[in-house]
C-alpha atoms as a PDB file:
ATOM      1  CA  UNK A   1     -45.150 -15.733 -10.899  1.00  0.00           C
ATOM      2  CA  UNK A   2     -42.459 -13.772 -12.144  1.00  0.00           C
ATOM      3  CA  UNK A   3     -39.575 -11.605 -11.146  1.00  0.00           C
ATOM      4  CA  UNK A   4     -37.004  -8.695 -12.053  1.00  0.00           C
ATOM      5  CA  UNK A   5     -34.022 -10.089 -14.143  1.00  0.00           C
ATOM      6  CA  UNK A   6     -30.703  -9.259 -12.099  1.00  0.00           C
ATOM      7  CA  UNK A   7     -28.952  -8.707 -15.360  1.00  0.00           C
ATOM      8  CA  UNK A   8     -31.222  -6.570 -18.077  1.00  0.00           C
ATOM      9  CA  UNK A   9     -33.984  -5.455 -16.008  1.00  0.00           C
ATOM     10  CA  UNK A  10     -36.505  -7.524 -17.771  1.00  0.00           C
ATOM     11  CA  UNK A  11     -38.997  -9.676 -16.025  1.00  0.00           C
ATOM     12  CA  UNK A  12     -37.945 -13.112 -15.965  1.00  0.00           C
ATOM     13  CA  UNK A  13     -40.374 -16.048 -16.087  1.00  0.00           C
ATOM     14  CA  UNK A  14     -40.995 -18.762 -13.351  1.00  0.00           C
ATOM     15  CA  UNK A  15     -39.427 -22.024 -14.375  1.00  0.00           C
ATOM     16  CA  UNK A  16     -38.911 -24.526 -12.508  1.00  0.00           C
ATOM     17  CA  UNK A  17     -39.007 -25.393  -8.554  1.00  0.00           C
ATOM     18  CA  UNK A  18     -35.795 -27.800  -7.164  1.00  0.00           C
ATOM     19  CA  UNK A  19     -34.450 -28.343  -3.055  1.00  0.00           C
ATOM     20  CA  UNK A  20     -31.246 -27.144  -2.266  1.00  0.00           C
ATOM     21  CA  UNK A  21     -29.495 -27.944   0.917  1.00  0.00           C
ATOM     22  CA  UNK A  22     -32.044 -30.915   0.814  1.00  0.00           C
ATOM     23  CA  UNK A  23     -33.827 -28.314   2.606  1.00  0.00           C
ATOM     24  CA  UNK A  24     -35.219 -25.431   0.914  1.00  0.00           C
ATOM     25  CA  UNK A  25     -38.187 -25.266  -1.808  1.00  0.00           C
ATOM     26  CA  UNK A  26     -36.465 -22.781  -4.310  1.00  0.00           C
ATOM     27  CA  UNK A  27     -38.053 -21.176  -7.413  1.00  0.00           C
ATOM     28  CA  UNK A  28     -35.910 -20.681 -10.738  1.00  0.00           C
ATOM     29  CA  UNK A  29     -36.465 -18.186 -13.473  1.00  0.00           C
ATOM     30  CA  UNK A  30     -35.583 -16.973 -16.544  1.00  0.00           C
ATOM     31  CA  UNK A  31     -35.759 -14.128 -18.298  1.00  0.00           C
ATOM     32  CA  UNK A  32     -36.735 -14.083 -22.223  1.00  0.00           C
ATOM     33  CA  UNK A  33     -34.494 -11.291 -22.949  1.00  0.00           C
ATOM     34  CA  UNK A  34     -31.086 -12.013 -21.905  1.00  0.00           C
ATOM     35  CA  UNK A  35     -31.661 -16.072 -21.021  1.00  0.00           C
ATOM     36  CA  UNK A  36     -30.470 -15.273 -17.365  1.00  0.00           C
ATOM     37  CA  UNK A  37     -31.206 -17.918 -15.184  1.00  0.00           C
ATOM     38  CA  UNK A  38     -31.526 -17.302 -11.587  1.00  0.00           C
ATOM     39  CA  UNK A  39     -32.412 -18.141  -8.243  1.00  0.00           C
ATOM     40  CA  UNK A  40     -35.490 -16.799  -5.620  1.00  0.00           C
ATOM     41  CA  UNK A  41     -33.139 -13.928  -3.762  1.00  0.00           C
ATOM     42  CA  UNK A  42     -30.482 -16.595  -1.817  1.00  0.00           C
ATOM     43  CA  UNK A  43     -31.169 -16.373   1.744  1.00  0.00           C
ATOM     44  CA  UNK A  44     -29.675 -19.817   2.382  1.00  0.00           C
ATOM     45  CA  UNK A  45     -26.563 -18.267   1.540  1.00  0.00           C
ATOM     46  CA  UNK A  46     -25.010 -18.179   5.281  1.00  0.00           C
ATOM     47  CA  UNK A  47     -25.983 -22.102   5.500  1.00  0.00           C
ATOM     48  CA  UNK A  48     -24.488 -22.881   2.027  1.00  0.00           C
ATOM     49  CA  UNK A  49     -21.171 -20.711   3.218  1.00  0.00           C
ATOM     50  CA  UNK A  50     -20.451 -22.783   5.574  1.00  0.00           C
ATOM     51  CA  UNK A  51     -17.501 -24.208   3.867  1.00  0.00           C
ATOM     52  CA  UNK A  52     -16.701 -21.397   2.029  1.00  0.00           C
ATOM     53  CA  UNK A  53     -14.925 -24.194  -1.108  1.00  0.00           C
ATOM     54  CA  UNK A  54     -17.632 -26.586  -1.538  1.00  0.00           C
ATOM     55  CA  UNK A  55     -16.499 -29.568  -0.158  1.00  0.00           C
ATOM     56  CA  UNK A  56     -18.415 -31.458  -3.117  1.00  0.00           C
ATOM     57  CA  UNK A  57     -15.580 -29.533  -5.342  1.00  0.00           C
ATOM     58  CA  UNK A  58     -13.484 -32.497  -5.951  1.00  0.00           C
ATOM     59  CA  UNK A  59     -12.399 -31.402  -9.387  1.00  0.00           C
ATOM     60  CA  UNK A  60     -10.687 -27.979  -7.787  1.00  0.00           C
ATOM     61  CA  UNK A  61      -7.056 -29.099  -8.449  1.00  0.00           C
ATOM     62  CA  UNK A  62      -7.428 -30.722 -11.570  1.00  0.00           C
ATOM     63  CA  UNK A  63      -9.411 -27.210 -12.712  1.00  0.00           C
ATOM     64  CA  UNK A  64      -6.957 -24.989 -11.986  1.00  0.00           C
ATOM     65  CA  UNK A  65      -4.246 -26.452 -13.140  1.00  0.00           C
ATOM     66  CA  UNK A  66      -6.180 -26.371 -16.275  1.00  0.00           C
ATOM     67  CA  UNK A  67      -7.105 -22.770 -16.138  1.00  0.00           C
ATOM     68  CA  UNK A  68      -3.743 -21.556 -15.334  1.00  0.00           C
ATOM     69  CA  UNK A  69      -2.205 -23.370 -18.229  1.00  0.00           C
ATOM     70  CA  UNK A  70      -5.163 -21.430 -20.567  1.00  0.00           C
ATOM     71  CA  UNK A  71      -4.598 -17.881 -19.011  1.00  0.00           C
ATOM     72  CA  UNK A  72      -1.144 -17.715 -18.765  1.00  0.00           C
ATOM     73  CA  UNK A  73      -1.069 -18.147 -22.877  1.00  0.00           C
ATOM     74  CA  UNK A  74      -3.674 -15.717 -22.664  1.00  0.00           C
ATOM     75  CA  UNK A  75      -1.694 -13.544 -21.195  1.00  0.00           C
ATOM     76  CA  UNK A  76       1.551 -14.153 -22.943  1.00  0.00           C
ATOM     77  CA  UNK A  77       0.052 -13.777 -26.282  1.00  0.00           C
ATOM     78  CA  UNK A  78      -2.449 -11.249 -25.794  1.00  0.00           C
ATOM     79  CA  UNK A  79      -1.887  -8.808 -23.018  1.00  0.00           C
ATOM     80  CA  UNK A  80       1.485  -6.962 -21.416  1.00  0.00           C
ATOM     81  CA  UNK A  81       3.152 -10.362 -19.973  1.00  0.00           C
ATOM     82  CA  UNK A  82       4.734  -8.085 -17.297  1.00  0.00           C
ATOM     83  CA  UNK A  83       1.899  -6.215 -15.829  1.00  0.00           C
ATOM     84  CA  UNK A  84       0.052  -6.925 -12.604  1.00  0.00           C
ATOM     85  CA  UNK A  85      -2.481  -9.419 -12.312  1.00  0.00           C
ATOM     86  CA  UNK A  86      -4.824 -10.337  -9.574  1.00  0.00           C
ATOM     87  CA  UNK A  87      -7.220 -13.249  -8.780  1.00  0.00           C
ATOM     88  CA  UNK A  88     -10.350 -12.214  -7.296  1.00  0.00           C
ATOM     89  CA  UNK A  89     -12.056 -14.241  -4.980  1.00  0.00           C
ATOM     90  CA  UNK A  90      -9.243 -16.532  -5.257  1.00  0.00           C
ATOM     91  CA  UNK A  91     -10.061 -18.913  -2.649  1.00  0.00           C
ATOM     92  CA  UNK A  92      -7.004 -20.881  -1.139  1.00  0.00           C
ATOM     93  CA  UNK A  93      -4.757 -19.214  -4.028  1.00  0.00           C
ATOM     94  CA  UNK A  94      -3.771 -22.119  -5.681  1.00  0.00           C
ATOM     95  CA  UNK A  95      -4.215 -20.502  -9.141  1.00  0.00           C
ATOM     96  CA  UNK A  96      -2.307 -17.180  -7.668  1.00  0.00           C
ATOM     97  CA  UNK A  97       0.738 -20.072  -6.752  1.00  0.00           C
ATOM     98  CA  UNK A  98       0.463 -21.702 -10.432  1.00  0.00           C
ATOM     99  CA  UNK A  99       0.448 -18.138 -12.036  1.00  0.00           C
ATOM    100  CA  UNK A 100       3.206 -17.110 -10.081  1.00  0.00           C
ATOM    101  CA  UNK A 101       5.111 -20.304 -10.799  1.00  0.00           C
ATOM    102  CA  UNK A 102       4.216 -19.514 -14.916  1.00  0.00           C
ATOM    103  CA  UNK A 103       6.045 -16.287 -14.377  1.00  0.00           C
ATOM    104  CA  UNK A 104       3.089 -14.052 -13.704  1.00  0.00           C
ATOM    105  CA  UNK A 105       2.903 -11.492 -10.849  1.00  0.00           C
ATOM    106  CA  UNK A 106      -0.276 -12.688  -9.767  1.00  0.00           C
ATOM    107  CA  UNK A 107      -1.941 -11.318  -6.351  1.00  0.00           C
ATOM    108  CA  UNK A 108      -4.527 -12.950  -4.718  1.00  0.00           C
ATOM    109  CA  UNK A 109      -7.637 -11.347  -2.630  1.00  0.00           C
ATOM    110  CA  UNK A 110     -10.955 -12.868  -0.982  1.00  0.00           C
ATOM    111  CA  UNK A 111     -12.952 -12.126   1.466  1.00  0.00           C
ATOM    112  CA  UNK A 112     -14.452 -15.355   2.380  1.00  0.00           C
ATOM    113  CA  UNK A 113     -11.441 -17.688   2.344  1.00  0.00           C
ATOM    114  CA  UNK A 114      -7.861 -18.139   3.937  1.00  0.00           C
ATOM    115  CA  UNK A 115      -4.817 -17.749   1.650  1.00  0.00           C
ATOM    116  CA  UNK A 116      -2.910 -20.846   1.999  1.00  0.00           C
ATOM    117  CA  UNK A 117      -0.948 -21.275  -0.665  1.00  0.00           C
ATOM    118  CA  UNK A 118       0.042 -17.644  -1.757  1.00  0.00           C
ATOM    119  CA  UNK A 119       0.786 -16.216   1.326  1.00  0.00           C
ATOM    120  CA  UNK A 120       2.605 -13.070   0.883  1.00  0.00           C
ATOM    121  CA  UNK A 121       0.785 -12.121  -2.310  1.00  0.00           C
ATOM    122  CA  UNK A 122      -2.328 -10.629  -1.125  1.00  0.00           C
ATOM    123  CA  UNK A 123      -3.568  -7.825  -3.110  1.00  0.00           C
ATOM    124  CA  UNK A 124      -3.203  -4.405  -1.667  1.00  0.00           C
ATOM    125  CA  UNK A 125      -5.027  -2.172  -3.462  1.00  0.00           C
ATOM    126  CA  UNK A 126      -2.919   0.868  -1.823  1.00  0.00           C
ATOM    127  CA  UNK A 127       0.215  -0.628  -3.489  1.00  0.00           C
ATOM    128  CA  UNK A 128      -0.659  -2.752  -7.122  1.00  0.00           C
ATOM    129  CA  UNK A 129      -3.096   0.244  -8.978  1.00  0.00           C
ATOM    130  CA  UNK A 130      -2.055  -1.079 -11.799  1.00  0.00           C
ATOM    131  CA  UNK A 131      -3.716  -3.750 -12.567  1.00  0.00           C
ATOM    132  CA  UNK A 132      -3.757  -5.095 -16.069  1.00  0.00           C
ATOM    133  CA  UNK A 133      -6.193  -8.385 -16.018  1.00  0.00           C
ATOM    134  CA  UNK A 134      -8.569  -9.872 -13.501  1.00  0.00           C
ATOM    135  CA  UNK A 135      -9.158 -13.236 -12.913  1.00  0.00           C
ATOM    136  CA  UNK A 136     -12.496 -14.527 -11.762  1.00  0.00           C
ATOM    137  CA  UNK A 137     -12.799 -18.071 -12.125  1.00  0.00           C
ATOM    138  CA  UNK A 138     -15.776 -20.096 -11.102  1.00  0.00           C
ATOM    139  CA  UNK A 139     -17.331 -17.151  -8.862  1.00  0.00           C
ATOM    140  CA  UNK A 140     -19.814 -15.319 -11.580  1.00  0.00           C
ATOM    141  CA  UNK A 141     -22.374 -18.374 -10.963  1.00  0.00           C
ATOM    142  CA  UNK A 142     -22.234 -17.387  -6.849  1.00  0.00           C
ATOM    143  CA  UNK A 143     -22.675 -13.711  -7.399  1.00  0.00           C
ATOM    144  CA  UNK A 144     -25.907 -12.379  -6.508  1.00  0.00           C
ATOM    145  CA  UNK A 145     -26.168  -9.119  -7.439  1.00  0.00           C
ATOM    146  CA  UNK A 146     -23.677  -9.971 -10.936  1.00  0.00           C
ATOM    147  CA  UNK A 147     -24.256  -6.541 -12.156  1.00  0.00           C
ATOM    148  CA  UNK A 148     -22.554  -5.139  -9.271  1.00  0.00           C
ATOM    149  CA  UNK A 149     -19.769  -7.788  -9.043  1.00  0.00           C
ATOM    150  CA  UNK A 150     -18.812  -7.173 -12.828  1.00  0.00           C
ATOM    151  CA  UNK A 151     -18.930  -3.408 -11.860  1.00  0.00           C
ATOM    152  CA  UNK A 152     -16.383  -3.795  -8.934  1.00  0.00           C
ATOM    153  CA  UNK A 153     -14.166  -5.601 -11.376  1.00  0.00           C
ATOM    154  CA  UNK A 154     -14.044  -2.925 -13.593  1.00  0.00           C
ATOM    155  CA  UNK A 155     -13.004  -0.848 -11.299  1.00  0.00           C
ATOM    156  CA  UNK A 156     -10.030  -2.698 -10.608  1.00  0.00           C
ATOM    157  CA  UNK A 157      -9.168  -3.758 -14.502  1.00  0.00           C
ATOM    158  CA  UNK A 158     -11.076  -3.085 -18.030  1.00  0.00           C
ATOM    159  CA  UNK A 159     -10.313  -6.631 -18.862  1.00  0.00           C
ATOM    160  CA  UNK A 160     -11.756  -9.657 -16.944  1.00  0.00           C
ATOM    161  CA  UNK A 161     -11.242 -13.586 -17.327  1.00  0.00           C
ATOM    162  CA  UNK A 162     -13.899 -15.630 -15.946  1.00  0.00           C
ATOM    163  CA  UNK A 163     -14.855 -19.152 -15.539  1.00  0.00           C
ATOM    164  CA  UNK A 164     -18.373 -20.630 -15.838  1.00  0.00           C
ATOM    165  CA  UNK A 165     -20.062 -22.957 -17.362  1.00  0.00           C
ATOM    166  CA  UNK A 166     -23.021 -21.795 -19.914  1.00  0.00           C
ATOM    167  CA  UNK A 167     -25.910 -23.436 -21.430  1.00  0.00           C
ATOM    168  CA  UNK A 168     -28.123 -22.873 -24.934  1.00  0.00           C
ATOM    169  CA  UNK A 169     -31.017 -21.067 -25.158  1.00  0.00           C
ATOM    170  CA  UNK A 170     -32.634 -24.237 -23.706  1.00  0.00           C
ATOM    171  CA  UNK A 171     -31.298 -24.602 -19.872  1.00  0.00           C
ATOM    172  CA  UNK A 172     -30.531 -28.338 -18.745  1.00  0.00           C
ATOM    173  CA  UNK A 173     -33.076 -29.808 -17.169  1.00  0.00           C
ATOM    174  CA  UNK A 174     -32.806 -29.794 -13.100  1.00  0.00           C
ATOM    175  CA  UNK A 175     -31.729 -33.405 -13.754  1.00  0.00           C
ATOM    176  CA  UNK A 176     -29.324 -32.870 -16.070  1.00  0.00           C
ATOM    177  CA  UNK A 177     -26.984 -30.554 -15.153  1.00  0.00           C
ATOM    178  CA  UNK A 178     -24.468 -31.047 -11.878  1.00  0.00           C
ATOM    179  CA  UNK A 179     -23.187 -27.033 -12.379  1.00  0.00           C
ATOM    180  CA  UNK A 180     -26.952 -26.057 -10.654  1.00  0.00           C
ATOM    181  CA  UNK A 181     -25.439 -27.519  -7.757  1.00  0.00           C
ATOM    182  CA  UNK A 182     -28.536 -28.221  -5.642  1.00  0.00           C
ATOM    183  CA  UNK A 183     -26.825 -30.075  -3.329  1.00  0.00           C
ATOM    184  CA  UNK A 184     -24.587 -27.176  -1.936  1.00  0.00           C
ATOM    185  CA  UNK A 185     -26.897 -24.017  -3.047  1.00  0.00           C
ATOM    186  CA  UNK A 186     -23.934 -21.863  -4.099  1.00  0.00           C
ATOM    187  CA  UNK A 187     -24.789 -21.533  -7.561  1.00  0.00           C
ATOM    188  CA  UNK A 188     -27.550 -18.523  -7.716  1.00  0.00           C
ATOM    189  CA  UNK A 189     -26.541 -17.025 -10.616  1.00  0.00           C
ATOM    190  CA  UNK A 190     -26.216 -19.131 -14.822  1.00  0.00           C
ATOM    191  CA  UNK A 191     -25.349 -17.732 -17.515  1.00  0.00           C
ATOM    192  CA  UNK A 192     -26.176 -18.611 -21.503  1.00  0.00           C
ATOM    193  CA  UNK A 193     -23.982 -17.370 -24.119  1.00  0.00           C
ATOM    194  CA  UNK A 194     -26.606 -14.496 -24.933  1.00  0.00           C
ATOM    195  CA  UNK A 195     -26.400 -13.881 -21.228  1.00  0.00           C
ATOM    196  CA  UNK A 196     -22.750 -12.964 -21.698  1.00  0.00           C
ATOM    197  CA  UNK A 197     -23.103 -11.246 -25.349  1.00  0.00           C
ATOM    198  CA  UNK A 198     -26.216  -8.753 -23.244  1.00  0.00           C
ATOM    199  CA  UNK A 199     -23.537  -8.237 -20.157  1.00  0.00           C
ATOM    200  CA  UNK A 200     -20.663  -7.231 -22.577  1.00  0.00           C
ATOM    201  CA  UNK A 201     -23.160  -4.557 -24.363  1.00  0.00           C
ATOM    202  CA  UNK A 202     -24.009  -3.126 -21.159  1.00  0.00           C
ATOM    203  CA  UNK A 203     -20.396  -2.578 -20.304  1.00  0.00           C
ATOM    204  CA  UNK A 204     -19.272  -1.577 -24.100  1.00  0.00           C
ATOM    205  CA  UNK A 205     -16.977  -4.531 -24.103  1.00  0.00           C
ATOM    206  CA  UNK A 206     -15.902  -7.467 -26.328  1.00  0.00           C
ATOM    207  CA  UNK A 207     -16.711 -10.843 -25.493  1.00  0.00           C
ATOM    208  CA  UNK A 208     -14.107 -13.619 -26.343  1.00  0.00           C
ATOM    209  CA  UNK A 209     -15.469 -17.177 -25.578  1.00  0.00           C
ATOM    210  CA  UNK A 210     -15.078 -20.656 -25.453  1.00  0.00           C
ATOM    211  CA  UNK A 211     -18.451 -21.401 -26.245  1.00  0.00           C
ATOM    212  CA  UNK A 212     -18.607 -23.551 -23.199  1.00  0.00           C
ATOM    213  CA  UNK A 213     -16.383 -22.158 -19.552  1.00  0.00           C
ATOM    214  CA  UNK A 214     -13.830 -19.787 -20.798  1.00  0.00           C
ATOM    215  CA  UNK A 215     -14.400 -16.325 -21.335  1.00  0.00           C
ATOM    216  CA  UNK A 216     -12.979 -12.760 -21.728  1.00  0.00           C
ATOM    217  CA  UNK A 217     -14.383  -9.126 -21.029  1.00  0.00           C
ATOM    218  CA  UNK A 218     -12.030  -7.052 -22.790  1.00  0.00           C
ATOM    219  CA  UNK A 219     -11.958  -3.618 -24.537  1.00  0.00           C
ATOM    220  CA  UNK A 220      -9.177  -5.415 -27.022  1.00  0.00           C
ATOM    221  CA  UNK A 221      -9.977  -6.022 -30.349  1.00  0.00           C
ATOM    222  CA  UNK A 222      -8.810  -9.841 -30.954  1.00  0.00           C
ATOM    223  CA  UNK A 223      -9.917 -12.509 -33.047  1.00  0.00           C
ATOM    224  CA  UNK A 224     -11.927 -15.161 -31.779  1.00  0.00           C
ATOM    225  CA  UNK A 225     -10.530 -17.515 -33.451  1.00  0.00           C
ATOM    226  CA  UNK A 226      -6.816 -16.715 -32.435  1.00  0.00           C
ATOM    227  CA  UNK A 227      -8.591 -16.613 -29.018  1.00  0.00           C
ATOM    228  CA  UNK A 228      -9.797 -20.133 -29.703  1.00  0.00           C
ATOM    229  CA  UNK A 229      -6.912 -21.055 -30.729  1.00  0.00           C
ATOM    230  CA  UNK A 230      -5.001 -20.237 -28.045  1.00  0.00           C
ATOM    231  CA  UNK A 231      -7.041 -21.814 -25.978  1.00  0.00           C
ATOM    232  CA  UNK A 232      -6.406 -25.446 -27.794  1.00  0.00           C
ATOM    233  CA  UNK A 233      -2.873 -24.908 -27.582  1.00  0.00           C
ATOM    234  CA  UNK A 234      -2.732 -24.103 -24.474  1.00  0.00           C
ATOM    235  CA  UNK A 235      -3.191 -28.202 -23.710  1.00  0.00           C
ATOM    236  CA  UNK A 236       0.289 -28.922 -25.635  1.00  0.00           C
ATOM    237  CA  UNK A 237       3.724 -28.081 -24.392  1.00  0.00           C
ATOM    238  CA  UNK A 238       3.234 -24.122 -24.770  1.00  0.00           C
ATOM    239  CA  UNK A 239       2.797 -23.197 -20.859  1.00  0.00           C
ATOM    240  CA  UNK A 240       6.319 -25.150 -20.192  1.00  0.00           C
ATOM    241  CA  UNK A 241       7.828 -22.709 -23.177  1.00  0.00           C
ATOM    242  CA  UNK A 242       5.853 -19.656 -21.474  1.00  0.00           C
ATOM    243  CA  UNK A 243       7.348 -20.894 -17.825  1.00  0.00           C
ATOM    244  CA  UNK A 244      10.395 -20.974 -19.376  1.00  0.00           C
ATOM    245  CA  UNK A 245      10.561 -17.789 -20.997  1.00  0.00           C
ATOM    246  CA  UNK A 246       9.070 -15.630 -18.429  1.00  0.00           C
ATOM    247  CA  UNK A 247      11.381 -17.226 -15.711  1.00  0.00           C
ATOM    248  CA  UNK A 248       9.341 -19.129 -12.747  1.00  0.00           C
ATOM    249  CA  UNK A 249       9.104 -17.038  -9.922  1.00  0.00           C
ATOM    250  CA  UNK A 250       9.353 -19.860  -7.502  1.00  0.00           C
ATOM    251  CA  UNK A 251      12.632 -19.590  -6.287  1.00  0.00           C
ATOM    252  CA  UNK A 252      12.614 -15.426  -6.118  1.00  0.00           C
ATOM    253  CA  UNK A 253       9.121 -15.548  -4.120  1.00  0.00           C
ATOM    254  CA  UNK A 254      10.787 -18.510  -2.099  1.00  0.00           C
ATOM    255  CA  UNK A 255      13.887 -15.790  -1.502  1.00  0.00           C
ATOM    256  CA  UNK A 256      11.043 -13.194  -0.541  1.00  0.00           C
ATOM    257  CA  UNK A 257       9.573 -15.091   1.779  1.00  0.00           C
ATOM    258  CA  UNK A 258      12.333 -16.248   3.659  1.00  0.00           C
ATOM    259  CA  UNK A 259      13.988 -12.786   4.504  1.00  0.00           C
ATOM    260  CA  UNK A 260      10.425 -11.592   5.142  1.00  0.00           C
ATOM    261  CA  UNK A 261      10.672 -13.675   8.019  1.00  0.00           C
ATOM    262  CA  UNK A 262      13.602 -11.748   9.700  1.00  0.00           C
ATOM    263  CA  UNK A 263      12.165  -8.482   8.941  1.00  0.00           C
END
């Protein structure tokens, strides 16, 4: 019982069987190469869509207020502070409205979920071509087909932040990790740390990391440990000096929006 690894190819090994959706007998594998984990191909997928943000998600604020505080000293320190910047599947935009209010132009763009709260910055690929960084935060773990996802990325940027968590060589047990996310069936797609290392090869990229959530696809040579640095930091009083320098944009997009309305 075995089948073909959706990131090297490989054929991954049957591991274990859980429910999702309280519903559905799924089959897990892995593959001994690259430690992907994944799923039996996801046809619940239109069921487990139903709420496009898991409504389990409780910890989405909290998250990306988090994650916006760690990427916009990413940025600052590490890439062209000025350039363009977009959030793919950015769900209700919240992170595009905290980058923005860091001093980021941030655009936001998803296919599967209403802008709320950056309306007015949707990405428009006709217009921003320049786009410096990607953002892809807790989406690689829904993708899939991640081999093609990365590759649309890359289209758009050579350098791609992403959010996810990742295990050892030894996955959790079923009962002992939330992020499989049985409940909801979103979560098709985990990643270890090798899993990352073999994805960055394939692409001739660097991998920056965390060790844990936080990673970077870059062609940039940087040090990890500035990287991890950073990163530590970032939970101090750096992202008010970063707001502060690069000048909040909430009062300009607030201008923007209001004579947009009399257009």
């Amino acid at each position: 019982m075995d089948c073909k690894c959706r990131i090297c190819g490989e054929k991954s090994g049957y591991v274990f069987t859980e429910t999702l959706l309280n519903k559905y007998k799924v089959k897990y594998y892995q593959c001994p190469k690259c430690e992907f984990l994944q799923t039996d191909e996801p046809y619940w997928l239109n069921e487990a869509y139903e709420y496009s943000i898991n409504i389990e998600d409780t910890g989405l604020v909290s998250r990306n207020i988090l994650l916006a505080k760690r990427t916009s000293i990413i940025l600052y320190f590490l890439f062209n502070k000025e350039a363009v910047f977009l959030d793919y599947a950015a769900g209700y935009g919240l992170f595009v409205r905290l980058m923005r209010d860091y001093g980021f132009d941030f655009y936001w763009s998803d296919i599967h979920t209403e802008n709320i709260m950056a309306k007015g910055f949707e990405y428009n690929p006709d217009v921003h071509k320049n786009i410096d960084l990607v953002t892809a935060l807790e989406c690689f773990e829904h993708f899939s087909d991640p081999i093609k996802e990365i590759e649309k990325l890359l289209t758009i940027s050579p350098n791609i932040i992403f959010s996810t968590e990742t295990f050892k060589k030894s996955f959790p047990a079923p009962g002992e990790w939330d992020y499989y996310g049985f409940s909801h069936g979103q979560h098709v797609s985990l990643y270890s740390q090798k899993t990352l290392q073999v994805i960055a090869q394939k692409f001739k990229l660097n991998l920056y990391t965390n060790g844990k959530s936080y990673h970077l696809l870059t062609k940039k040579n940087i040090s990890n440990f500035v990287f991890n640095s950073l990163l530590k930091v970032s939970l101090f009083g750096i992202p008010s000096y970063i707001k502060l320098k690069m000048g909040s944009k909430v009062l300009s997009d607030y201008v923007m929006m209001r004579d947009k309305r009399f257009l």
